[in-house]
N, C-alpha and C. Protein backbone atom coordinates (compact mmCIF):
# COMPACT_ATOMS: atom_id res chain seq x y z
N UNK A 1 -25.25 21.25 -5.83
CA UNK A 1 -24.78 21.04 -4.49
C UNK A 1 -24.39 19.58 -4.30
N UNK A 2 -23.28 19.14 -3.47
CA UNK A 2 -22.67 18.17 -3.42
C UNK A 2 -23.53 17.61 -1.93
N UNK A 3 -24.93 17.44 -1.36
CA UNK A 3 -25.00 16.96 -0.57
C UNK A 3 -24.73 15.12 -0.44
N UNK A 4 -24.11 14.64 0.53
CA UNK A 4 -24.56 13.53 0.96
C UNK A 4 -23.42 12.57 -0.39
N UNK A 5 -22.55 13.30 -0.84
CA UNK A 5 -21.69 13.03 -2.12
C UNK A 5 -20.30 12.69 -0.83
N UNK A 6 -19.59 11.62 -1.14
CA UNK A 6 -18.62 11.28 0.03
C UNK A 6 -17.02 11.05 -0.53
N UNK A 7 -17.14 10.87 -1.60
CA UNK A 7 -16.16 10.57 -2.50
C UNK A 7 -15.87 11.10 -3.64
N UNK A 8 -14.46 11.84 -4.06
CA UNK A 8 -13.88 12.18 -5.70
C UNK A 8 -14.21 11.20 -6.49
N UNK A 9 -14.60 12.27 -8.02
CA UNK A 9 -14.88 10.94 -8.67
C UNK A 9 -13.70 10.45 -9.53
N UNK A 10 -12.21 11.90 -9.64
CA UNK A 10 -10.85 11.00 -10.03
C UNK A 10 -11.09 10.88 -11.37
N UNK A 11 -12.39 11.44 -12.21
CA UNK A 11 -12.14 11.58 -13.23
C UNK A 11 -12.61 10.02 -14.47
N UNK A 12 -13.41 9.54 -13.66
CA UNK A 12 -13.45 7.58 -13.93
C UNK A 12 -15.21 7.56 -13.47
N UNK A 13 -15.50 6.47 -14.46
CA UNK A 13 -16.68 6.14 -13.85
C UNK A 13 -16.10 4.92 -12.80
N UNK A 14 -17.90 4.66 -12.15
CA UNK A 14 -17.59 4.00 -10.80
C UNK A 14 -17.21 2.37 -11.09
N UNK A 15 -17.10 2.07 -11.98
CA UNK A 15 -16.18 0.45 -11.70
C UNK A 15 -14.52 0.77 -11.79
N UNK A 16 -14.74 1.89 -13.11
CA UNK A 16 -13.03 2.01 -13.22
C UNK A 16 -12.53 2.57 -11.46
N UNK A 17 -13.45 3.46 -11.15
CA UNK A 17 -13.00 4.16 -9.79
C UNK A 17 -12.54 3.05 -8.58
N UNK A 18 -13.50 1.67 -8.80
CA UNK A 18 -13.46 1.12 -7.80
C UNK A 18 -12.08 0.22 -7.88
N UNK A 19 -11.97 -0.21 -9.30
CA UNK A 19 -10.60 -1.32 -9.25
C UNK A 19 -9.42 -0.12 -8.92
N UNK A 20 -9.33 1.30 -9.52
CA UNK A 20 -8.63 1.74 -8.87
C UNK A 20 -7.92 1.95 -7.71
N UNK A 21 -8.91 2.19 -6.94
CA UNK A 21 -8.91 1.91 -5.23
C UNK A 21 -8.20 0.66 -4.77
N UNK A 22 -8.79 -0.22 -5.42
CA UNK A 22 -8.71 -1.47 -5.06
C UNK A 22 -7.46 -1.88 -5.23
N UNK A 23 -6.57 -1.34 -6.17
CA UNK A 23 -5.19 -1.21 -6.91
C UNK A 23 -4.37 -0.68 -5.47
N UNK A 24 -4.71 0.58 -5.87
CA UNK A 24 -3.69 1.48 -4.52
C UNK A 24 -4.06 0.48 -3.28
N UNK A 25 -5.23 0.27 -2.64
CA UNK A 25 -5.28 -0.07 -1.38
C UNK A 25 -4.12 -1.48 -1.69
N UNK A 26 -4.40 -2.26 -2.67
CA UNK A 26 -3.40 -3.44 -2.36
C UNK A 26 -1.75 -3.02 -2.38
N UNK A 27 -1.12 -2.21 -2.75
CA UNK A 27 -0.39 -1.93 -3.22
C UNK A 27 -0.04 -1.32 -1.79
N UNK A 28 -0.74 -0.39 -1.59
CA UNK A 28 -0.77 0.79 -0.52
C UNK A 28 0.01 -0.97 0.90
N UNK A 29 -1.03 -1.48 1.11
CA UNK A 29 -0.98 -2.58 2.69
C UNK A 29 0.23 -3.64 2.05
N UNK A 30 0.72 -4.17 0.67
CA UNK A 30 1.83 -4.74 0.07
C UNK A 30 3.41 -4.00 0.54
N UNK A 31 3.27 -2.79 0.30
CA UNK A 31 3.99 -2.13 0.68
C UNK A 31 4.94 -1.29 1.65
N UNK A 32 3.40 -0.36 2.01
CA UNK A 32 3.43 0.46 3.10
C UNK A 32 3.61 1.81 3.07
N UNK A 33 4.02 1.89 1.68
CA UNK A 33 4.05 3.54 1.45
C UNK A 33 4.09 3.50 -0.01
N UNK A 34 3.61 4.43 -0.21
CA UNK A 34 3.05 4.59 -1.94
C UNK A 34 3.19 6.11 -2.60
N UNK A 35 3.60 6.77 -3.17
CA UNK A 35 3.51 7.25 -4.22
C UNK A 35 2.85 7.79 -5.14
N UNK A 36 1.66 8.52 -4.92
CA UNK A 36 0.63 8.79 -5.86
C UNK A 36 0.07 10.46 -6.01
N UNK A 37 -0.45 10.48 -6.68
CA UNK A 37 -1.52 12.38 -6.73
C UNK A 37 -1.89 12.47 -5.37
N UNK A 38 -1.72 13.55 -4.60
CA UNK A 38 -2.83 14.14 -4.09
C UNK A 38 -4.08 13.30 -3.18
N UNK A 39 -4.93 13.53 -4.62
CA UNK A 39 -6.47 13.44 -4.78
C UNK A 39 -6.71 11.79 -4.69
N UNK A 40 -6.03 10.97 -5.41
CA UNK A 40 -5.89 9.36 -5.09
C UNK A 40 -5.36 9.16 -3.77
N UNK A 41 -4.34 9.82 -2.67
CA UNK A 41 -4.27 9.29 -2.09
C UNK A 41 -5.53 9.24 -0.81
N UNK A 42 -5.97 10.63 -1.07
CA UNK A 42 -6.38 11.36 -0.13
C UNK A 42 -7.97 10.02 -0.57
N UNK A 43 -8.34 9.85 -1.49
CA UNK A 43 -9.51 9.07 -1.66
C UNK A 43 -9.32 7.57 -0.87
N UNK A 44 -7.93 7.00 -1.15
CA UNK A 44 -7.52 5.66 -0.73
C UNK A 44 -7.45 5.87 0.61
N UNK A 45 -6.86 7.02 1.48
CA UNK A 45 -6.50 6.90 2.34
C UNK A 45 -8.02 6.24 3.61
N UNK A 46 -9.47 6.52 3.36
CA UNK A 46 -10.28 6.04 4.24
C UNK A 46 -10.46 4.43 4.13
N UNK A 47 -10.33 4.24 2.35
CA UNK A 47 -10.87 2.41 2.27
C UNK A 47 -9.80 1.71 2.88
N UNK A 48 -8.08 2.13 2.58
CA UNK A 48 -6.99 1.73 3.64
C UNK A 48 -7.29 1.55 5.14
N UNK A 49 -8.23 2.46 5.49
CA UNK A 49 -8.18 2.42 6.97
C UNK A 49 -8.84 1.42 7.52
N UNK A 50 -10.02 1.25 6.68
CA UNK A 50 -11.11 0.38 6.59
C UNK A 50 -10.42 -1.10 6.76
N UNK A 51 -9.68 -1.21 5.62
CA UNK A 51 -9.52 -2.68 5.56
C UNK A 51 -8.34 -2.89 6.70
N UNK A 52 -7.29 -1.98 7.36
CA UNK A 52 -6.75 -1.91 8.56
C UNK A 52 -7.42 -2.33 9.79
N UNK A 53 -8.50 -1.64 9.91
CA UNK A 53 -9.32 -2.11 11.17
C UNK A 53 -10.46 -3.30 10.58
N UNK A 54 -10.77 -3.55 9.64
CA UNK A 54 -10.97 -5.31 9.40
C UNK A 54 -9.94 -6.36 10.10
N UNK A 55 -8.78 -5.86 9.80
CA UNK A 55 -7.71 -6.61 10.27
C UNK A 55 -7.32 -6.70 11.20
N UNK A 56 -8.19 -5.99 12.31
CA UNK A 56 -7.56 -6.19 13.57
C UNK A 56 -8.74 -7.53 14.12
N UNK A 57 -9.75 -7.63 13.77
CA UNK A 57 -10.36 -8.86 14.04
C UNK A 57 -10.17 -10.09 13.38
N UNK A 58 -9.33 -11.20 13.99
CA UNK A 58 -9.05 -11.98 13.06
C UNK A 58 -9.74 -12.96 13.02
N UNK A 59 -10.99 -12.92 12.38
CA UNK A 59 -12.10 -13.82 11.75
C UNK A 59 -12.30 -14.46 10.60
N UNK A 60 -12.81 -15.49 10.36
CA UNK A 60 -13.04 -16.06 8.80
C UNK A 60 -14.16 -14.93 8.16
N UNK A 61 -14.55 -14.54 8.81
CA UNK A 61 -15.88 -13.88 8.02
C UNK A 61 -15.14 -12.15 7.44
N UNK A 62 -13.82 -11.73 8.30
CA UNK A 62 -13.45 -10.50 7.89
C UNK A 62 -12.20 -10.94 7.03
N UNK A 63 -11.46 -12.33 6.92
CA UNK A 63 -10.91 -12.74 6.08
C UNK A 63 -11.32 -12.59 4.78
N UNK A 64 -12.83 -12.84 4.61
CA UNK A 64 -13.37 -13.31 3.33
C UNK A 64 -13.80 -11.91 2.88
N UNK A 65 -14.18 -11.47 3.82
CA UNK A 65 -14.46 -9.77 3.09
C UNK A 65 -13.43 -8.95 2.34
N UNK A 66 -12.14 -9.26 3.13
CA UNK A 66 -10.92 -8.86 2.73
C UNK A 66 -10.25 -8.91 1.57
N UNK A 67 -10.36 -10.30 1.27
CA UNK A 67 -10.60 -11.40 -0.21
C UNK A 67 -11.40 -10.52 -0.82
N UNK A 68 -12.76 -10.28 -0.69
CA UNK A 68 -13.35 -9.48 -1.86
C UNK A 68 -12.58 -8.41 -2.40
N UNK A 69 -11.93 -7.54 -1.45
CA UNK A 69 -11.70 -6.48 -1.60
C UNK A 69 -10.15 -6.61 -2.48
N UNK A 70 -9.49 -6.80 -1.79
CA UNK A 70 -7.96 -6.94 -2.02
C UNK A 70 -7.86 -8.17 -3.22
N UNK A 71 -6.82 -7.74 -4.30
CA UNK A 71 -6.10 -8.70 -5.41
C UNK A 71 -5.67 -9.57 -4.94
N UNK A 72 -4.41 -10.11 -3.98
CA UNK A 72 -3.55 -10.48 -3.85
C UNK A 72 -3.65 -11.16 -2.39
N UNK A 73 -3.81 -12.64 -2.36
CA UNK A 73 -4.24 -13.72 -1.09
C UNK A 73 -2.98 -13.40 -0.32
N UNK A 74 -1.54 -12.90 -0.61
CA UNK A 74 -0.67 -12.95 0.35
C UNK A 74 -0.44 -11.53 0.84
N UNK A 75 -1.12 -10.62 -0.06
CA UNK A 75 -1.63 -9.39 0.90
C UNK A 75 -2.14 -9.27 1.90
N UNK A 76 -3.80 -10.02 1.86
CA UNK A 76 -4.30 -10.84 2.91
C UNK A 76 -3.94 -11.17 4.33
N UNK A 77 -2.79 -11.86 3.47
CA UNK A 77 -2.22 -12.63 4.87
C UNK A 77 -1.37 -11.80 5.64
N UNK A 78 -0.42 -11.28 4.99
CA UNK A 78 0.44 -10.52 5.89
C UNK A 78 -0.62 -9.30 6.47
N UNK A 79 -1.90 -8.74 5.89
CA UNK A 79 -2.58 -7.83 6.69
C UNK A 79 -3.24 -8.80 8.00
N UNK A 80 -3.46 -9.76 7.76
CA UNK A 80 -4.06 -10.33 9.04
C UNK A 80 -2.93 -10.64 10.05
N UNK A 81 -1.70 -11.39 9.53
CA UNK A 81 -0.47 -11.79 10.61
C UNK A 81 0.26 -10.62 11.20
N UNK A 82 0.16 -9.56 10.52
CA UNK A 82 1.30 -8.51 10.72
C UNK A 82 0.69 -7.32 10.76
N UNK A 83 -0.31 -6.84 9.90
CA UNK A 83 -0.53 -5.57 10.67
C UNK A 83 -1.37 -5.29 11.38
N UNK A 84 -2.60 -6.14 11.34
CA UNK A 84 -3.70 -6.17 12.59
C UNK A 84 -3.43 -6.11 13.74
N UNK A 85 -2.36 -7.45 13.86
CA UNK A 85 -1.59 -7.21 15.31
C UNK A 85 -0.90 -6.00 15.54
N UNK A 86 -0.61 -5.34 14.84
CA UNK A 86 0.31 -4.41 14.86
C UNK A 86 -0.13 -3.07 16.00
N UNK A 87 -1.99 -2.75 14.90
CA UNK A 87 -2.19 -1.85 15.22
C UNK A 87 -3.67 -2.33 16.11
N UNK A 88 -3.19 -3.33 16.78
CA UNK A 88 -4.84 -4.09 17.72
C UNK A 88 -4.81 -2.71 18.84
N UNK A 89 -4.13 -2.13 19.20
CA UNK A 89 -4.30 -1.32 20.36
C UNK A 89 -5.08 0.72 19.34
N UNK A 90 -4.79 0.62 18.59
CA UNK A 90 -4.33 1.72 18.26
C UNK A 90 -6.03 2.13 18.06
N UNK A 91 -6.66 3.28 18.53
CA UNK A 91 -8.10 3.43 17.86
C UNK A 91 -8.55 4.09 16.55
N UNK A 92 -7.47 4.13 15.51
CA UNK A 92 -7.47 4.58 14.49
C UNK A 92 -6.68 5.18 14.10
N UNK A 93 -6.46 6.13 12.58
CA UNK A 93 -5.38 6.66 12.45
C UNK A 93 -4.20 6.47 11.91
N UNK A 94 -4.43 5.00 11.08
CA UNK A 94 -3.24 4.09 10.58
C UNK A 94 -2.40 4.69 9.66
N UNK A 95 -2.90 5.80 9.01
CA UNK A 95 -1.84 6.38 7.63
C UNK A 95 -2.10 7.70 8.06
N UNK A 96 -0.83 8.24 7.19
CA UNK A 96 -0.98 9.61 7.04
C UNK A 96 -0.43 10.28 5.48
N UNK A 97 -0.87 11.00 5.51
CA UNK A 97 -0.33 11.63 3.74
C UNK A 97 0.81 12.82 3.90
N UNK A 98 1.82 12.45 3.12
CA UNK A 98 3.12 13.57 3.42
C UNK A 98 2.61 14.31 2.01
N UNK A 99 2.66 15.49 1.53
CA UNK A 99 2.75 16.33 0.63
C UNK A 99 4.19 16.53 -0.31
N UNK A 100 4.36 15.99 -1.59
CA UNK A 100 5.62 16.46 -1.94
C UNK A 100 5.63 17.32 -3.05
N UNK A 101 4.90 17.99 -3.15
CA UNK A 101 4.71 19.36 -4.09
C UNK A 101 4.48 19.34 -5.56
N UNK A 102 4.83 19.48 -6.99
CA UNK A 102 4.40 19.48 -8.07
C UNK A 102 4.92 18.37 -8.65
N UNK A 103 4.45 17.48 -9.86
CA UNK A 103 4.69 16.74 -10.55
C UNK A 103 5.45 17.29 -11.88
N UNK A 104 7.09 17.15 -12.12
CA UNK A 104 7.13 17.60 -13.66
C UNK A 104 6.04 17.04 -14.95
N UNK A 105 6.14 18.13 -15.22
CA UNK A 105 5.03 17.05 -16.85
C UNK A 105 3.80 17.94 -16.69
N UNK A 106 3.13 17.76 -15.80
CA UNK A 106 1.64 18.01 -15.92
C UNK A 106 1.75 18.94 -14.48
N UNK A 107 2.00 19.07 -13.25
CA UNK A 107 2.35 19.85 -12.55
C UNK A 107 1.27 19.64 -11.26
N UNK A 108 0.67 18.31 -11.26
CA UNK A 108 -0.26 17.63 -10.67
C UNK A 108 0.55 17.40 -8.97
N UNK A 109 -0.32 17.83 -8.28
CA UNK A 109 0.09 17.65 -6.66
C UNK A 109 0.26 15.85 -6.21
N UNK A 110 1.65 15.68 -5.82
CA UNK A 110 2.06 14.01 -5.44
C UNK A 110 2.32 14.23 -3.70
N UNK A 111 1.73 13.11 -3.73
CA UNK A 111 1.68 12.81 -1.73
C UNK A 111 2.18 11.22 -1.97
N UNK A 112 2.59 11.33 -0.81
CA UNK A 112 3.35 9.79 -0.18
C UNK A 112 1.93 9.60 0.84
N UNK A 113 1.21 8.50 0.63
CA UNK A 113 0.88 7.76 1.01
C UNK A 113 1.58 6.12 1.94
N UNK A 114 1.41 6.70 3.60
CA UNK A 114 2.09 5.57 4.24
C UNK A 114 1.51 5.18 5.84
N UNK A 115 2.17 4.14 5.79
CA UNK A 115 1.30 3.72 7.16
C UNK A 115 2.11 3.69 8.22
N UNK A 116 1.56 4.28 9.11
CA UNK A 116 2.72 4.83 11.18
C UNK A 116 3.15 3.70 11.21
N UNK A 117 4.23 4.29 11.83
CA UNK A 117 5.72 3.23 11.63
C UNK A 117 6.23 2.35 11.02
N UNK A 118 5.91 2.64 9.42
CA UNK A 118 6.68 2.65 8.57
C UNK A 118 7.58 2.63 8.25
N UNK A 119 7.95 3.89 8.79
CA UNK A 119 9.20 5.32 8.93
C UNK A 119 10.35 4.25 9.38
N UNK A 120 9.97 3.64 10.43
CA UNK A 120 11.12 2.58 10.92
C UNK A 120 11.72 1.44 10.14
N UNK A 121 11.60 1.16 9.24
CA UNK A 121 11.54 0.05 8.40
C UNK A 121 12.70 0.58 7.38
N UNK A 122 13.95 -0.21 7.52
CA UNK A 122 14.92 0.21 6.30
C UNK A 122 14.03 -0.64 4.97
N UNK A 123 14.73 -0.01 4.04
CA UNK A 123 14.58 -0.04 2.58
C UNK A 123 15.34 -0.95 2.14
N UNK A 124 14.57 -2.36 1.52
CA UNK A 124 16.08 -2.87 1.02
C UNK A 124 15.96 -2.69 -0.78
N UNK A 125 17.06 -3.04 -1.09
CA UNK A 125 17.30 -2.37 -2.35
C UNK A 125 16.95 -4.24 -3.11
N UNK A 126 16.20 -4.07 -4.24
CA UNK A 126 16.55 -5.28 -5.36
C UNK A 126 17.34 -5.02 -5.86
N UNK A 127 18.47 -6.41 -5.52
CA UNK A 127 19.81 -6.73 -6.76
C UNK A 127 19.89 -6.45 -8.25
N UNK A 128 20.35 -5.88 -8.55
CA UNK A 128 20.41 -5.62 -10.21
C UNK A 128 21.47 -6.98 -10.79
N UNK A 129 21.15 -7.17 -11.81
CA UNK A 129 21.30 -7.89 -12.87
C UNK A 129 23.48 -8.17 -12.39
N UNK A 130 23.81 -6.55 -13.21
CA UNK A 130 25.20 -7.22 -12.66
C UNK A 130 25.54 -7.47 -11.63
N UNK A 131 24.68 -7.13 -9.78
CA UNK A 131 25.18 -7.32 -9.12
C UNK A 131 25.15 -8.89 -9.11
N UNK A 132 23.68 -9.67 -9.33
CA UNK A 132 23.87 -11.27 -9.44
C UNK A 132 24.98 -11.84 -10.38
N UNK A 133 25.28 -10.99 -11.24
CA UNK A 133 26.51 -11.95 -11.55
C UNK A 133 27.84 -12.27 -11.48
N UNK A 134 28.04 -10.75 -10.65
CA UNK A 134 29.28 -10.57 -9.82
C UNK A 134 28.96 -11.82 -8.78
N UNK A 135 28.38 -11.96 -8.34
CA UNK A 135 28.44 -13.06 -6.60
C UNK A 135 28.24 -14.05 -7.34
N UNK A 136 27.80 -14.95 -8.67
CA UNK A 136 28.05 -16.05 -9.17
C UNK A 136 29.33 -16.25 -9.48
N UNK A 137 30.35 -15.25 -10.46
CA UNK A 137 31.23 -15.43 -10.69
C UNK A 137 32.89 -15.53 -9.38
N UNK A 138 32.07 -14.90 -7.91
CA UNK A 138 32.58 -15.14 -6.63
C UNK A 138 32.40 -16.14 -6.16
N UNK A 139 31.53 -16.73 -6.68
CA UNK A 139 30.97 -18.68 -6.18
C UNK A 139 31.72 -19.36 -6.67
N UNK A 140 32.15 -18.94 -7.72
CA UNK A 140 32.36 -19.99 -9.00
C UNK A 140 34.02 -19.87 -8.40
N UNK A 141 34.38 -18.95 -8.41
CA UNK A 141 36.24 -18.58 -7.77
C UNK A 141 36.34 -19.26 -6.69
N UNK A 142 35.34 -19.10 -6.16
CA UNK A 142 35.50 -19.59 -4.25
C UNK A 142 35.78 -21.14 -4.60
N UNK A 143 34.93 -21.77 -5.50
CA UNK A 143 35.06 -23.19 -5.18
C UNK A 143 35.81 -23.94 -6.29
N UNK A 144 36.67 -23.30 -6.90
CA UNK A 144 37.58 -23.65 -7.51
C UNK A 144 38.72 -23.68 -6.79
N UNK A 145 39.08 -22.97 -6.06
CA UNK A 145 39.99 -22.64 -5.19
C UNK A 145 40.16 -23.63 -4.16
């Protein structure tokens, strides 16, 4: 019997389990929408929430907790400047999981992992290689000219 058991174990013992988490959640608040199984998101989706409503108090002491948790100091930051404020009114509820059905390969259930109003946020695309060298070689024309 699974009493008093709160969490998947994903197949990992508990350090690998934890940097895992710790992976998606940074990735997950870096982002804003993520990409993953199922079963990972559905696990990430409470410690996400967690460190969401850390962020709505903006303290040194929930700063530093945050720091423990999260890789990345400019993750950090933009969770304290930008989404705390974001969601200071909201009483919970910050993500939700979309379902996108089988994985080719292995046939493993993938969910989008993302955070409310999101949705609003265009996509910008990274420049590829030839596009930077098309607009150098437009620099280079322009000021010859």
């Amino acid at each position: 019997m699974r009493h008093l058991v709160k969490s998947k174990k994903l197949g990992r013992n508990s350090p690998q389990r934890r940097a895992l988490l710790r992976n998606l959640v940074t990735s997950f608040l870096e982002k804003e929408r993520i990409r993953t199984t199922l079963a990972k998101a559905k696990a990430a989706r409470p410690v996400a929430e967690k460190m969401i409503t850390l962020s709505r108090t903006n303290s040194l002491s929930a700063r530093r907790r945050a720091l423990g948790f999260i890789y990345k100091k400019d993750v950090v930051k933009k969770m304290f400047d930008e989404i705390g404020p974001r969601f200071s009114e909201r009483p919970g509820g910050y993500t939700r999981i979309i379902k996108l059905g089988p994985r080719d390969g292995d046939g493993s259930e993938m969910a989008i992992l993302e955070m409310i109003g999101s949705e609003l946020k265009k996509k910008t695309k990274k420049k590829s290689v030839k596009d930077k060298a098309k607009e150098k070689t437009k620099e280079k024309s322009d000021k010859k000219k």
